[in-house]
C-alpha atoms as a PDB file:
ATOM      1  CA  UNK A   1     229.363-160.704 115.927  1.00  0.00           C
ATOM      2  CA  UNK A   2     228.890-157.093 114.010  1.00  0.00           C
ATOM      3  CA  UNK A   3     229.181-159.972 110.423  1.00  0.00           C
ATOM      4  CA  UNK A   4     226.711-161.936 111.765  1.00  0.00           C
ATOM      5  CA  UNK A   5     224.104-159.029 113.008  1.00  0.00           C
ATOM      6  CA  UNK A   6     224.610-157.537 109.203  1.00  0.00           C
ATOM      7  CA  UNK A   7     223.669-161.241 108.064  1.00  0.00           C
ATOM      8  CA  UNK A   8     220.807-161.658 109.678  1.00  0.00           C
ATOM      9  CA  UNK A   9     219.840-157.989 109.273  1.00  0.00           C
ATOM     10  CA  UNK A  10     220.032-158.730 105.688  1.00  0.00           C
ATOM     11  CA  UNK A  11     218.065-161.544 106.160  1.00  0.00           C
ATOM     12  CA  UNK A  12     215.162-160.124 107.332  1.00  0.00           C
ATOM     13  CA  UNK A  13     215.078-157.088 105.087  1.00  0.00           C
ATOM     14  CA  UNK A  14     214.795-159.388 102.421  1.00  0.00           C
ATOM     15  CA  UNK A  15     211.886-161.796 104.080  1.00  0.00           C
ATOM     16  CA  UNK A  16     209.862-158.219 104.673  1.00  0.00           C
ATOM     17  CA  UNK A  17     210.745-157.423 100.520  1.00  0.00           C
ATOM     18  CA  UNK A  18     209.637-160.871  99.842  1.00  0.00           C
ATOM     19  CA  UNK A  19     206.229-160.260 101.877  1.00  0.00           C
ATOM     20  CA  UNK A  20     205.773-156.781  99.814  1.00  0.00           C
ATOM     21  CA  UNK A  21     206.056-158.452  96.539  1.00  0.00           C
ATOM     22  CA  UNK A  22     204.120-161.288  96.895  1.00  0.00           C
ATOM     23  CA  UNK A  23     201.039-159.234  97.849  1.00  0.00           C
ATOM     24  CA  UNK A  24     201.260-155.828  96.532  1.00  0.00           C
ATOM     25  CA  UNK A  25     198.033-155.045  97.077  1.00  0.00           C
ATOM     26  CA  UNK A  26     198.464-156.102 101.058  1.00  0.00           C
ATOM     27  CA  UNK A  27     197.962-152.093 101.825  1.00  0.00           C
ATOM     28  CA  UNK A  28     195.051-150.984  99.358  1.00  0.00           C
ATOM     29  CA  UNK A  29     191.607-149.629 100.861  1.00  0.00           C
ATOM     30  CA  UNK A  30     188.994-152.156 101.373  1.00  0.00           C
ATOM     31  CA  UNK A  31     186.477-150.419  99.267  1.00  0.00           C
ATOM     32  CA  UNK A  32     189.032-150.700  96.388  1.00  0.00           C
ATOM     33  CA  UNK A  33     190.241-154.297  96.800  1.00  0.00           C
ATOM     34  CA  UNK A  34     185.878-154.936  96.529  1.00  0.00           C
ATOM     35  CA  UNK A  35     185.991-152.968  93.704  1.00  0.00           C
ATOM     36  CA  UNK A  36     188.583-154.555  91.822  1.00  0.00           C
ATOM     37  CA  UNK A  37     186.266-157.685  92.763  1.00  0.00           C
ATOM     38  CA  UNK A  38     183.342-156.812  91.545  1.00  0.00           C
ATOM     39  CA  UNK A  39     184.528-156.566  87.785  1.00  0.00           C
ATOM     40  CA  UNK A  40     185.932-159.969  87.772  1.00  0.00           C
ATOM     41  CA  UNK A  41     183.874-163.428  86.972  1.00  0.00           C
ATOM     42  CA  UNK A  42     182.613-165.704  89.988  1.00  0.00           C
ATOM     43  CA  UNK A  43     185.305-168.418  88.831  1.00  0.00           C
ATOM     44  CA  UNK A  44     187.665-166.415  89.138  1.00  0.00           C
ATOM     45  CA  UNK A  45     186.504-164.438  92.686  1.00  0.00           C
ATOM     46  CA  UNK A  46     186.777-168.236  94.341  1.00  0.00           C
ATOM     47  CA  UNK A  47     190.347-168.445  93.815  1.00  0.00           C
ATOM     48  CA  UNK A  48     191.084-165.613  96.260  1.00  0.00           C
ATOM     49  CA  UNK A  49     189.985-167.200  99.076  1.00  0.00           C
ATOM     50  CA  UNK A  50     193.243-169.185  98.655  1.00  0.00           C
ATOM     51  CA  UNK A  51     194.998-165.742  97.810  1.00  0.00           C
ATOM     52  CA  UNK A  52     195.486-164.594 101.341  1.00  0.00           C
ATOM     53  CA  UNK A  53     193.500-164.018 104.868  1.00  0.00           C
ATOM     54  CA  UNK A  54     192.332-160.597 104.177  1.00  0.00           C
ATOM     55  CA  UNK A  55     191.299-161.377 100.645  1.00  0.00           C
ATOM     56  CA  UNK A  56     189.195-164.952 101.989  1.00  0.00           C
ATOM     57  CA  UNK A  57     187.666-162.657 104.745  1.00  0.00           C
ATOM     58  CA  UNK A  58     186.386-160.339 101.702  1.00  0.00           C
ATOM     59  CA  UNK A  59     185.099-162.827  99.761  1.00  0.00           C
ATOM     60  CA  UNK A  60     183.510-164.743 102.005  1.00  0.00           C
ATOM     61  CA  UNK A  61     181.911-162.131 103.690  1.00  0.00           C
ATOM     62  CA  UNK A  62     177.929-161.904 103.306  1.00  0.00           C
ATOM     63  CA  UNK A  63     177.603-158.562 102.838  1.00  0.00           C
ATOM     64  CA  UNK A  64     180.307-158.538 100.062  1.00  0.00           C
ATOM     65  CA  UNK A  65     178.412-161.708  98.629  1.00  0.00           C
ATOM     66  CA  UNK A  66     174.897-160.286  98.671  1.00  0.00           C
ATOM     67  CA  UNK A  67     176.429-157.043  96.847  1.00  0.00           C
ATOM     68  CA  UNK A  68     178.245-159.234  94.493  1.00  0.00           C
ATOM     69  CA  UNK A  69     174.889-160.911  93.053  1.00  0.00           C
ATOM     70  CA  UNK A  70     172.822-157.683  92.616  1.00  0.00           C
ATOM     71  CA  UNK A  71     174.984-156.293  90.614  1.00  0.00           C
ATOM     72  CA  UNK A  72     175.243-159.601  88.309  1.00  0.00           C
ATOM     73  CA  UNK A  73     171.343-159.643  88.777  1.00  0.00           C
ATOM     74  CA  UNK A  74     171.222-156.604  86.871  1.00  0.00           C
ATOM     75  CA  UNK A  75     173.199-157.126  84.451  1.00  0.00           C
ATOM     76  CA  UNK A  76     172.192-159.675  83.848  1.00  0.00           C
ATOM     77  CA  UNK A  77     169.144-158.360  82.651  1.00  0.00           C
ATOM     78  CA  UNK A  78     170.474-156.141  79.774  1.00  0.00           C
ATOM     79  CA  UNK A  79     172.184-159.331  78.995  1.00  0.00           C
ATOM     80  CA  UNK A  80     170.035-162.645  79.918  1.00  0.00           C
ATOM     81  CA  UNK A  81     172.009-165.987  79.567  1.00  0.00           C
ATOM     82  CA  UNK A  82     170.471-169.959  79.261  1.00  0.00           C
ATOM     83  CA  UNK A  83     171.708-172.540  81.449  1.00  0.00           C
ATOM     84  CA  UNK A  84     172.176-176.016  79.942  1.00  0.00           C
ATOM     85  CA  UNK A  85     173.052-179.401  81.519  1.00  0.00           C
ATOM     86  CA  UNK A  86     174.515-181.316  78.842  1.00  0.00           C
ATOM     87  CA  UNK A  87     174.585-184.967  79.097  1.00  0.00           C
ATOM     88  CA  UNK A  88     177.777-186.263  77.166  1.00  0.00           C
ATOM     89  CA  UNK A  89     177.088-190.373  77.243  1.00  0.00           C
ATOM     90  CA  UNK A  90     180.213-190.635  74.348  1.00  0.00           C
ATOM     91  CA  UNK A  91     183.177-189.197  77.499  1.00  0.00           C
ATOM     92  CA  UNK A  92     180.491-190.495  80.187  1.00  0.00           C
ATOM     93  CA  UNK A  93     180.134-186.859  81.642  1.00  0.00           C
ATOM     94  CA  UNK A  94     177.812-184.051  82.358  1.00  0.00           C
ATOM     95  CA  UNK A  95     178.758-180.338  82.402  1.00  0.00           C
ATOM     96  CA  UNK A  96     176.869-176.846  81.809  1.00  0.00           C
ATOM     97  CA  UNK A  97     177.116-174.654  79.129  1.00  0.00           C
ATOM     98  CA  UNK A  98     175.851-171.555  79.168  1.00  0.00           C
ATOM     99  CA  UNK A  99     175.496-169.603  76.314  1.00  0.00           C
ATOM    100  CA  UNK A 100     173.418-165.905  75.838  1.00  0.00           C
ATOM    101  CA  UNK A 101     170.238-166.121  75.034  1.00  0.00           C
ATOM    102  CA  UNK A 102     170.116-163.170  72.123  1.00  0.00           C
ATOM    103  CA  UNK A 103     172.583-164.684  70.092  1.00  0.00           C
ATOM    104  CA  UNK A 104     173.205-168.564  71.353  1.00  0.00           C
ATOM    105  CA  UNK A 105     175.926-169.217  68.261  1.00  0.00           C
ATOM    106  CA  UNK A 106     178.647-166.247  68.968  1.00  0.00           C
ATOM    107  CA  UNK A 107     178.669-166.536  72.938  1.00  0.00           C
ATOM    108  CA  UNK A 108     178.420-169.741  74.650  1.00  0.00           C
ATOM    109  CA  UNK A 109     181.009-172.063  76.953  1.00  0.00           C
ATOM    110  CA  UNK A 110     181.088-174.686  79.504  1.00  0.00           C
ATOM    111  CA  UNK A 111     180.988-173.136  83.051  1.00  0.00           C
ATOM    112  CA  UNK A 112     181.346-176.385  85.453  1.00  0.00           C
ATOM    113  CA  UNK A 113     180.803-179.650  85.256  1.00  0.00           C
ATOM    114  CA  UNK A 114     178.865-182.452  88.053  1.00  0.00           C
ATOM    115  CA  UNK A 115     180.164-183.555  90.831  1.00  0.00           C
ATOM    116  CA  UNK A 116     181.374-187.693  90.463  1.00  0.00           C
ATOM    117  CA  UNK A 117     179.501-188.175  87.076  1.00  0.00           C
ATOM    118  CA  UNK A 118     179.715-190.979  85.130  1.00  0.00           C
ATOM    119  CA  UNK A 119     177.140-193.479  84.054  1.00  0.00           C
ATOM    120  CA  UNK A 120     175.735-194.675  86.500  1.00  0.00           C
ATOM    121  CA  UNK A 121     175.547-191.426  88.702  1.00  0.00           C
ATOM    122  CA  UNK A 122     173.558-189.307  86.616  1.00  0.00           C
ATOM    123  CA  UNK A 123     172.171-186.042  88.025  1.00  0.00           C
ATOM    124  CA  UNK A 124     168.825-183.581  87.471  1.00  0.00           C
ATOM    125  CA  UNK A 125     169.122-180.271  88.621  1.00  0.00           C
ATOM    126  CA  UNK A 126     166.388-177.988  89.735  1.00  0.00           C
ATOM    127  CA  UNK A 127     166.395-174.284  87.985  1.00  0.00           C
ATOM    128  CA  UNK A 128     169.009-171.519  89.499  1.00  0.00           C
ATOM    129  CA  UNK A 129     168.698-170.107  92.846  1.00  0.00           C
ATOM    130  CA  UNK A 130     170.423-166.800  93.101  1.00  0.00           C
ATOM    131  CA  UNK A 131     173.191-169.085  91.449  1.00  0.00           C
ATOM    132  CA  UNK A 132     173.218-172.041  92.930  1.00  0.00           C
ATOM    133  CA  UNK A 133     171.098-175.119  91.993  1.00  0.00           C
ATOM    134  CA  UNK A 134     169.921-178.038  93.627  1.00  0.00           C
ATOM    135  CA  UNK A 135     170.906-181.466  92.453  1.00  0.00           C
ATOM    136  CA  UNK A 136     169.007-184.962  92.463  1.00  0.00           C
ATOM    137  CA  UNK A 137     171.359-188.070  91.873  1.00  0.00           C
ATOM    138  CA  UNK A 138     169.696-191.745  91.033  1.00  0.00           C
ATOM    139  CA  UNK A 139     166.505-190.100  93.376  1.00  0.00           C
ATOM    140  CA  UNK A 140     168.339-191.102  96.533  1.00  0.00           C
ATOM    141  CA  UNK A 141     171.168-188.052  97.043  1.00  0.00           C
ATOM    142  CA  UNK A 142     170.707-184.441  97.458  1.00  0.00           C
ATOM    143  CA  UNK A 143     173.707-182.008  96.470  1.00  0.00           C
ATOM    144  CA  UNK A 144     173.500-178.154  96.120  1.00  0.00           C
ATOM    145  CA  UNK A 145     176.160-176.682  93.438  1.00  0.00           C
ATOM    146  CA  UNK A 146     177.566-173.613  92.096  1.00  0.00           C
ATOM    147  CA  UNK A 147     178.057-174.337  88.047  1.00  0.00           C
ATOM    148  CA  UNK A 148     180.332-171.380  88.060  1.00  0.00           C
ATOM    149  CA  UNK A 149     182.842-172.293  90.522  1.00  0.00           C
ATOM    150  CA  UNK A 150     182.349-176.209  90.596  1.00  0.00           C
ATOM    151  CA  UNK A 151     181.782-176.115  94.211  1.00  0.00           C
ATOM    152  CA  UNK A 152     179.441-178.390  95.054  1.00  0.00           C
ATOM    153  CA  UNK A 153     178.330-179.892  98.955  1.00  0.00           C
ATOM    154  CA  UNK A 154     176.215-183.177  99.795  1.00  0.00           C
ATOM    155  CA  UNK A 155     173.870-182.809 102.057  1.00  0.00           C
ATOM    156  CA  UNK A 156     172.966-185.388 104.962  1.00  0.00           C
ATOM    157  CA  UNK A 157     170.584-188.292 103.789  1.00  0.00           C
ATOM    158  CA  UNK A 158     167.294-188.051 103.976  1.00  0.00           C
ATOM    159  CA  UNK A 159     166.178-190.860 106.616  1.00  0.00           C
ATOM    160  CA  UNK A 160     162.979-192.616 106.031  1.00  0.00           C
ATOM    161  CA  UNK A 161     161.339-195.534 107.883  1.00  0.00           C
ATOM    162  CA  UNK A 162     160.736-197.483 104.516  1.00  0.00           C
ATOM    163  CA  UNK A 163     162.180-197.291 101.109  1.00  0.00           C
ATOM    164  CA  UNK A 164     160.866-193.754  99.281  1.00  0.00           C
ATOM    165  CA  UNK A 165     161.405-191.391  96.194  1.00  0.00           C
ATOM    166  CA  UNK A 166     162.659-188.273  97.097  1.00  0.00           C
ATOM    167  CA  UNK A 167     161.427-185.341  95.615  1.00  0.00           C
ATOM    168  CA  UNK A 168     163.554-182.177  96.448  1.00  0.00           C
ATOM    169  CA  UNK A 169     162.655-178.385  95.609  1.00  0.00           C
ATOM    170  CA  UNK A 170     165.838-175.267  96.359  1.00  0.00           C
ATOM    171  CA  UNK A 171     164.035-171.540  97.523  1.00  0.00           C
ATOM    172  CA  UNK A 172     165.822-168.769  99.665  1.00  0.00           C
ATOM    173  CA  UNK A 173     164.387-166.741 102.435  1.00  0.00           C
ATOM    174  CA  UNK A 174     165.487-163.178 101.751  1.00  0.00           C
ATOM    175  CA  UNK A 175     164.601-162.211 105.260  1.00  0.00           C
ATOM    176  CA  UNK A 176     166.825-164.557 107.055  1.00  0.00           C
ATOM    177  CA  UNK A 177     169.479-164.766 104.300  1.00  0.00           C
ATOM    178  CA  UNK A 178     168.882-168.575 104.131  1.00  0.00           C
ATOM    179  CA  UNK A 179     168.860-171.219 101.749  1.00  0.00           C
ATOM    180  CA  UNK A 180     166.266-173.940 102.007  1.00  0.00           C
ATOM    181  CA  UNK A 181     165.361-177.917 100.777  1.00  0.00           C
ATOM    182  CA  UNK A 182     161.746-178.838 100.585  1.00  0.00           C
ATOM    183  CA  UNK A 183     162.166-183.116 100.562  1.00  0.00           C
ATOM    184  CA  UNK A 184     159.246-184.838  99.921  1.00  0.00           C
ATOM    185  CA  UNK A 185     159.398-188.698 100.511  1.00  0.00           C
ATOM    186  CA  UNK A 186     157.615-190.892  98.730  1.00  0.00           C
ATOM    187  CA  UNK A 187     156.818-194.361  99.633  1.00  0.00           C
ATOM    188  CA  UNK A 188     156.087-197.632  97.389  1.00  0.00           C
ATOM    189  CA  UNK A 189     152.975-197.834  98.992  1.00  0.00           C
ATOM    190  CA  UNK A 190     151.849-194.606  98.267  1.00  0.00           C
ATOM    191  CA  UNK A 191     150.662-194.555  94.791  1.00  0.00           C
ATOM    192  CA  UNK A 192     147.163-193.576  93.832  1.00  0.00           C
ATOM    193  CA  UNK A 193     145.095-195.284  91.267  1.00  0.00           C
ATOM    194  CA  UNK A 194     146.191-193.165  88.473  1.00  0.00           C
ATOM    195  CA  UNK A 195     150.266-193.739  88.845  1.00  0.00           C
ATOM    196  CA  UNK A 196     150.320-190.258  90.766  1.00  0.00           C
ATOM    197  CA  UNK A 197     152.115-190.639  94.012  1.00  0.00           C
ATOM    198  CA  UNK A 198     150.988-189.276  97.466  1.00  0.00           C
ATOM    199  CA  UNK A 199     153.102-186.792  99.355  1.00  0.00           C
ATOM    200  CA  UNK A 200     153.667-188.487 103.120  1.00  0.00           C
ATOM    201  CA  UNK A 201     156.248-186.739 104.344  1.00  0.00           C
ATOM    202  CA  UNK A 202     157.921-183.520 104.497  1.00  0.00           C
ATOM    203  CA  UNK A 203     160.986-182.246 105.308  1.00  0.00           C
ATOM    204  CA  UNK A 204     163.354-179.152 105.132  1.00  0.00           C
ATOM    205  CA  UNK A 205     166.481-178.665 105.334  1.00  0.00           C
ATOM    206  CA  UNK A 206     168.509-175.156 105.752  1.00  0.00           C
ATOM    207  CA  UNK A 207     171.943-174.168 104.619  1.00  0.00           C
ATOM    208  CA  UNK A 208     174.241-173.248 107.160  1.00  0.00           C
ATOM    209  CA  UNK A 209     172.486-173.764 109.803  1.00  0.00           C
ATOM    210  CA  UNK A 210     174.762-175.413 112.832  1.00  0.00           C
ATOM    211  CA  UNK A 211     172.301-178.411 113.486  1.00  0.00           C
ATOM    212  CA  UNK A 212     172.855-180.097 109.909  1.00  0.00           C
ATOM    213  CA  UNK A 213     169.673-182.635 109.708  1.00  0.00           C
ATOM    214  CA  UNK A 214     166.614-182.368 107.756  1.00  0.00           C
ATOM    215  CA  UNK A 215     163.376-181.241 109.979  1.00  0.00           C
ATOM    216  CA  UNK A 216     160.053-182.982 109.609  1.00  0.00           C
ATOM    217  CA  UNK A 217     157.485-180.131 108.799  1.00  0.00           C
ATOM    218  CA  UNK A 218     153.517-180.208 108.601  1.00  0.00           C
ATOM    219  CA  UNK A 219     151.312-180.224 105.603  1.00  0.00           C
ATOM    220  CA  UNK A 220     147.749-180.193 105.634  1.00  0.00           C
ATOM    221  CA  UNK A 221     147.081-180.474 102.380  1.00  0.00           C
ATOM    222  CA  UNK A 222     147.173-184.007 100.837  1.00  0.00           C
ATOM    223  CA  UNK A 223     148.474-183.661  97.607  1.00  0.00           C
ATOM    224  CA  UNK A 224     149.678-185.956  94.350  1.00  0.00           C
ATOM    225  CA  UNK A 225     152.827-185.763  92.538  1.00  0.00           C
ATOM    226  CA  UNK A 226     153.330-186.474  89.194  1.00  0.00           C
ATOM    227  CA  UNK A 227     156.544-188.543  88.415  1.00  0.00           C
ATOM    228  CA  UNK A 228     159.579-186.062  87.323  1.00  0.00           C
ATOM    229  CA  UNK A 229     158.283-183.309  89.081  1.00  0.00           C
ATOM    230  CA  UNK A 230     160.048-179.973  89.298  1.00  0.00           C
ATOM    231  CA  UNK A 231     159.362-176.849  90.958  1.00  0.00           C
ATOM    232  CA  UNK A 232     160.606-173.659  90.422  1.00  0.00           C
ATOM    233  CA  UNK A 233     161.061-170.755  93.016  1.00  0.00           C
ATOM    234  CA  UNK A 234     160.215-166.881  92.824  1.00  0.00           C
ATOM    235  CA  UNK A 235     159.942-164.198  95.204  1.00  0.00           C
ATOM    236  CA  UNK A 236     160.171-166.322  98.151  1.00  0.00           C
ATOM    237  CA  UNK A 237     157.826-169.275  97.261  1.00  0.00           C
ATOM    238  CA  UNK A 238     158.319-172.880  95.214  1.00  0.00           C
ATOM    239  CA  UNK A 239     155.925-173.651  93.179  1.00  0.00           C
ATOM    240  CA  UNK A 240     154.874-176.925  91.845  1.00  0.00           C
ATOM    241  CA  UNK A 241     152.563-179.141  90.083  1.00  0.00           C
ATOM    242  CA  UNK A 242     150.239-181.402  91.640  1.00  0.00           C
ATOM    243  CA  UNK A 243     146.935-182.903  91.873  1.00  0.00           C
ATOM    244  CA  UNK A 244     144.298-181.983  94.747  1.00  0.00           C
ATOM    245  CA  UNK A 245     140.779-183.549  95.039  1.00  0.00           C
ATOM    246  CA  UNK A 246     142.004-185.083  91.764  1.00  0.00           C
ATOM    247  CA  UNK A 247     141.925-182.120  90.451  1.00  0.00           C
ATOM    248  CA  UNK A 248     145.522-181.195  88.574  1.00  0.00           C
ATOM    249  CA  UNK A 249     146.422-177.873  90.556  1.00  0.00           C
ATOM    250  CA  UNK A 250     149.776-175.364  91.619  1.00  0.00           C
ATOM    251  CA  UNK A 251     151.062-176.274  95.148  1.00  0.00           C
ATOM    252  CA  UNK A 252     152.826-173.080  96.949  1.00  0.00           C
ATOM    253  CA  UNK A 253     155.231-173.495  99.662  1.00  0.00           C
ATOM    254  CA  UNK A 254     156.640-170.046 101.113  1.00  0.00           C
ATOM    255  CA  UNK A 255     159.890-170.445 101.991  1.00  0.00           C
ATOM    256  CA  UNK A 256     160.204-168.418 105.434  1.00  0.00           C
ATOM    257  CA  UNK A 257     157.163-169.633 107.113  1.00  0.00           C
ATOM    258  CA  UNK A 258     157.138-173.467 105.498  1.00  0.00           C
ATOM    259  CA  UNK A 259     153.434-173.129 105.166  1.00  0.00           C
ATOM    260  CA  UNK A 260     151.739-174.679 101.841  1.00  0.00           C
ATOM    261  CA  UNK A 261     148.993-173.263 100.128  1.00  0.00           C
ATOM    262  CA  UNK A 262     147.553-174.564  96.849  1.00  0.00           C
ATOM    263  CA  UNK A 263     145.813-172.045  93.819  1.00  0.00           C
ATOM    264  CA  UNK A 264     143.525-173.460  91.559  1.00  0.00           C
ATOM    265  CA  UNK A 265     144.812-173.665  87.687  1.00  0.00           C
ATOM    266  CA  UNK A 266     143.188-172.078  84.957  1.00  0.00           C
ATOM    267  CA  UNK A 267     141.582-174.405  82.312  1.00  0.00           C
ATOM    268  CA  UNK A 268     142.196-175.912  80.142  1.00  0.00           C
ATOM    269  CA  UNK A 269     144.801-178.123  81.330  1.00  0.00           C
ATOM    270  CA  UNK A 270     148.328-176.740  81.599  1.00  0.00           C
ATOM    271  CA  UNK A 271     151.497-178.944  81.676  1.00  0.00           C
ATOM    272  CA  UNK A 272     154.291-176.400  81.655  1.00  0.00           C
ATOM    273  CA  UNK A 273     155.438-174.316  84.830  1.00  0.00           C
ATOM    274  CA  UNK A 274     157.832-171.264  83.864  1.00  0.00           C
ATOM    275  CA  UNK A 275     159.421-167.962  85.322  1.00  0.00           C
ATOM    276  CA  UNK A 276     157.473-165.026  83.690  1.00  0.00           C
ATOM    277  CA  UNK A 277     159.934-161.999  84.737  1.00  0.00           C
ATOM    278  CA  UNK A 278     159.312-161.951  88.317  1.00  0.00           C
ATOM    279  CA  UNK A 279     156.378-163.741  88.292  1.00  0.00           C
ATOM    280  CA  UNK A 280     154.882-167.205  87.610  1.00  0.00           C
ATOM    281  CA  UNK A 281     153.426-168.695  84.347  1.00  0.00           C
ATOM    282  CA  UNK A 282     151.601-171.548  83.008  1.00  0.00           C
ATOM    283  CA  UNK A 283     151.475-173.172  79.273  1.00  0.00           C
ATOM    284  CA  UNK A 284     150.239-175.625  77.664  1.00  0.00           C
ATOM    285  CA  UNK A 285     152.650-178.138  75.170  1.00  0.00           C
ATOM    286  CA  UNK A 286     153.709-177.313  71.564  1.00  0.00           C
ATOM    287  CA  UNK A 287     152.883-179.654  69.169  1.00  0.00           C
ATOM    288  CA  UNK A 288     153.536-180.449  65.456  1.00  0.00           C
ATOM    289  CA  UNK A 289     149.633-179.649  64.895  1.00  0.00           C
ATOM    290  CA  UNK A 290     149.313-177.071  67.308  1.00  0.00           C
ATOM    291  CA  UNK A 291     150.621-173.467  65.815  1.00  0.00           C
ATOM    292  CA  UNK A 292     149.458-171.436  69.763  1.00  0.00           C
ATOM    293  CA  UNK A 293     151.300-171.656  72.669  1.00  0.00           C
ATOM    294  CA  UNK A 294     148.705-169.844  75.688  1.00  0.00           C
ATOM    295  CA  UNK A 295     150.181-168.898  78.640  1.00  0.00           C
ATOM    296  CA  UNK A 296     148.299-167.820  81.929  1.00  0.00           C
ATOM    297  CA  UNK A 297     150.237-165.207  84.391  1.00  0.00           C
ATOM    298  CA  UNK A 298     149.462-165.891  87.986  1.00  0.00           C
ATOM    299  CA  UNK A 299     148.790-162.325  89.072  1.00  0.00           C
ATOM    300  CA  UNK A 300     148.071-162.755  92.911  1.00  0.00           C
ATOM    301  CA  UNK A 301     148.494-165.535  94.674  1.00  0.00           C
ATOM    302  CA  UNK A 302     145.796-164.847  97.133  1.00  0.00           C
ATOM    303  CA  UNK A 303     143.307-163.886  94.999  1.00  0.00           C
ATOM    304  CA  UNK A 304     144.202-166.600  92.726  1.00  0.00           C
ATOM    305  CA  UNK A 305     143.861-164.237  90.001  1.00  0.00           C
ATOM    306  CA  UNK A 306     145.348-165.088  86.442  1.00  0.00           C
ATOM    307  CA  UNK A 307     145.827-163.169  83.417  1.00  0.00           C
ATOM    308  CA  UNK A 308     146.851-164.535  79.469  1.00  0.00           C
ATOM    309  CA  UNK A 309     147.711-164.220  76.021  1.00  0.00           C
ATOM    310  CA  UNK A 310     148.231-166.290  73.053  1.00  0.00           C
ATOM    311  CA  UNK A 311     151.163-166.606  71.243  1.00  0.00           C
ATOM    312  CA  UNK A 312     150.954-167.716  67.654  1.00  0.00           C
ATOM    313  CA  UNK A 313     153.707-170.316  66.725  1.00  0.00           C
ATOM    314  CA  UNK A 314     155.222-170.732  63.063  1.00  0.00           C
ATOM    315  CA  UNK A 315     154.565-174.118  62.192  1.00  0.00           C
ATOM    316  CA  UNK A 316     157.437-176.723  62.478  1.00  0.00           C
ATOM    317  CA  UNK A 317     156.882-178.376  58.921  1.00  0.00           C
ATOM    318  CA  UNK A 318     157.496-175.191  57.111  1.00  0.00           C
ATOM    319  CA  UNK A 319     160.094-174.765  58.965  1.00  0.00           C
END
């Protein structure tokens, strides 16, 4: 009896060693184990949730998350980085690369790659929200992605009465903490005289949210869209092109109340939309015989007041 109390004495000595040594770090201070955290890459932060219970309830936690991407936010600033989707049609793939923007050539590599593509399931992604982007696949799927972790979700189709185009734009509520999907659906039928087609229907869709359908929201404001639209989001509104009265204008759609608003664009014609620090800009296109690029700054959206300057452009045959 006394041999087999030693065994199995000995036997669970060693099972608590083993525990020790497989997490050493099991008895560090929370505000350390963040720490250690918050000097490590995204990629690499995912792989803890696997790690252990009290390292997934770390990582996962919103607080920890929120922290997590102001800090990168500001670094990011002393070091700004381009985001590229690269469409490989030799290996029938598309993946990122990101690369900085100061000096392209010395730092650059592939961060993540699409979910299920190959040639026939191409993808278009909207620009970054907060890190995540919103995907568009053969104009029929939505999925929202992290490049940096290749974690990517599908979200529930978007039902419509007839055949339509769908026409997706990604913002975030900073208020509520939630992510949101402006769908507009576009019908066959709805196509105006000029190839534009007519917004009929509008829906949104929120992230995390425990009722996971898209809502049917109201717009008073009958608006065109050109094909291959793309909107882009900033301090709590998405912004897009489109054409009111006929008249070629910026459609806003505030993200916490889902009300839409539209400014009036500054002539002459514009055809680029583009982040401007924190704010929103408009340009016209570069051409081989066109050496000035002007860009208008909207200023206030209410007032619908715009500022500019003119960039001169070195010509592309000298160069």
């Amino acid at each position: 009896m006394e041999e087999v109390k030693g065994k199995r004495t000995i036997s669970n000595t060693w099972k608590l060693v083993t525990r020790s040594q497989t997490d050493p770090f099991e008895g560090m201070p929370l505000h350390l184990k963040e720490k250690i955290l918050m000097k490590l890459k995204a990629k690499i932060i995912s792989t803890f949730i696997l790690l252990s219970k009290s390292w997934s309830s770390i990582v996962l936690n919103k607080d920890f998350t929120n922290m997590y991407l102001i800090i990168k936010f500001f670094e990011s600033l002393n070091r700004p980085r381009l985001l590229l989707a690269v469409d490989d049609r030799e290996i029938n793939m598309q993946f990122f690369h990101s690369c900085s923007q100061e000096d392209p050539s010395s730092d650059h590599q592939t961060v993540g790659c699409y979910p299920d593509s190959y040639p026939r399931n191409w993808y278009d992604f909207s620009p970054p929200v907060r890190g995540l982007i919103c995907c568009l696949n053969n104009s029929t799927k939505v999925v929202i992605g992290n490049p940096t972790t290749c974690q990517f979700e599908t979200l529930p189709r978007v039902r419509t009465k007839i055949y339509q185009e769908i026409f997706p734009f990604f913002g975030y509520d900073h208020v509520k903490d939630e992510y949101k999907v402006l769908c507009m659906t576009i019908s066959d039928e709805y196509y105006s005289r000029s190839g534009n087609i007519v917004s009929k229907e509008h829906k949104v869709f929120t992230l995390g949210c425990k009722q996971k359908k898209w809502r049917m929201i109201e717009c008073t404001i009958n608006h065109y869209l050109t094909p291959g639209t793309q909107g882009i989001f900033s301090n709590g509104v998405i912004y897009y092109f489109a054409r009111v009265n006929d008249d070629q204008s910026l459609m806003c759609f505030v993200v916490g109340s889902e009300k839409f608003s539209v400014v009036e664009l500054p002539r002459p014609a514009v055809e680029v939309l583009a982040n401007y620090g924190e704010k929103i800009a408009v340009t016209n296109l570069l051409y081989a015989s066109n050496d000035r690029l002007f860009v208008w700054i909207l200023e206030d959206t209410s007032k619908q007041e715009w500022s500019n300057f003119c960039v001169l452009v070195p010509s592309w045959v000298d160069i």
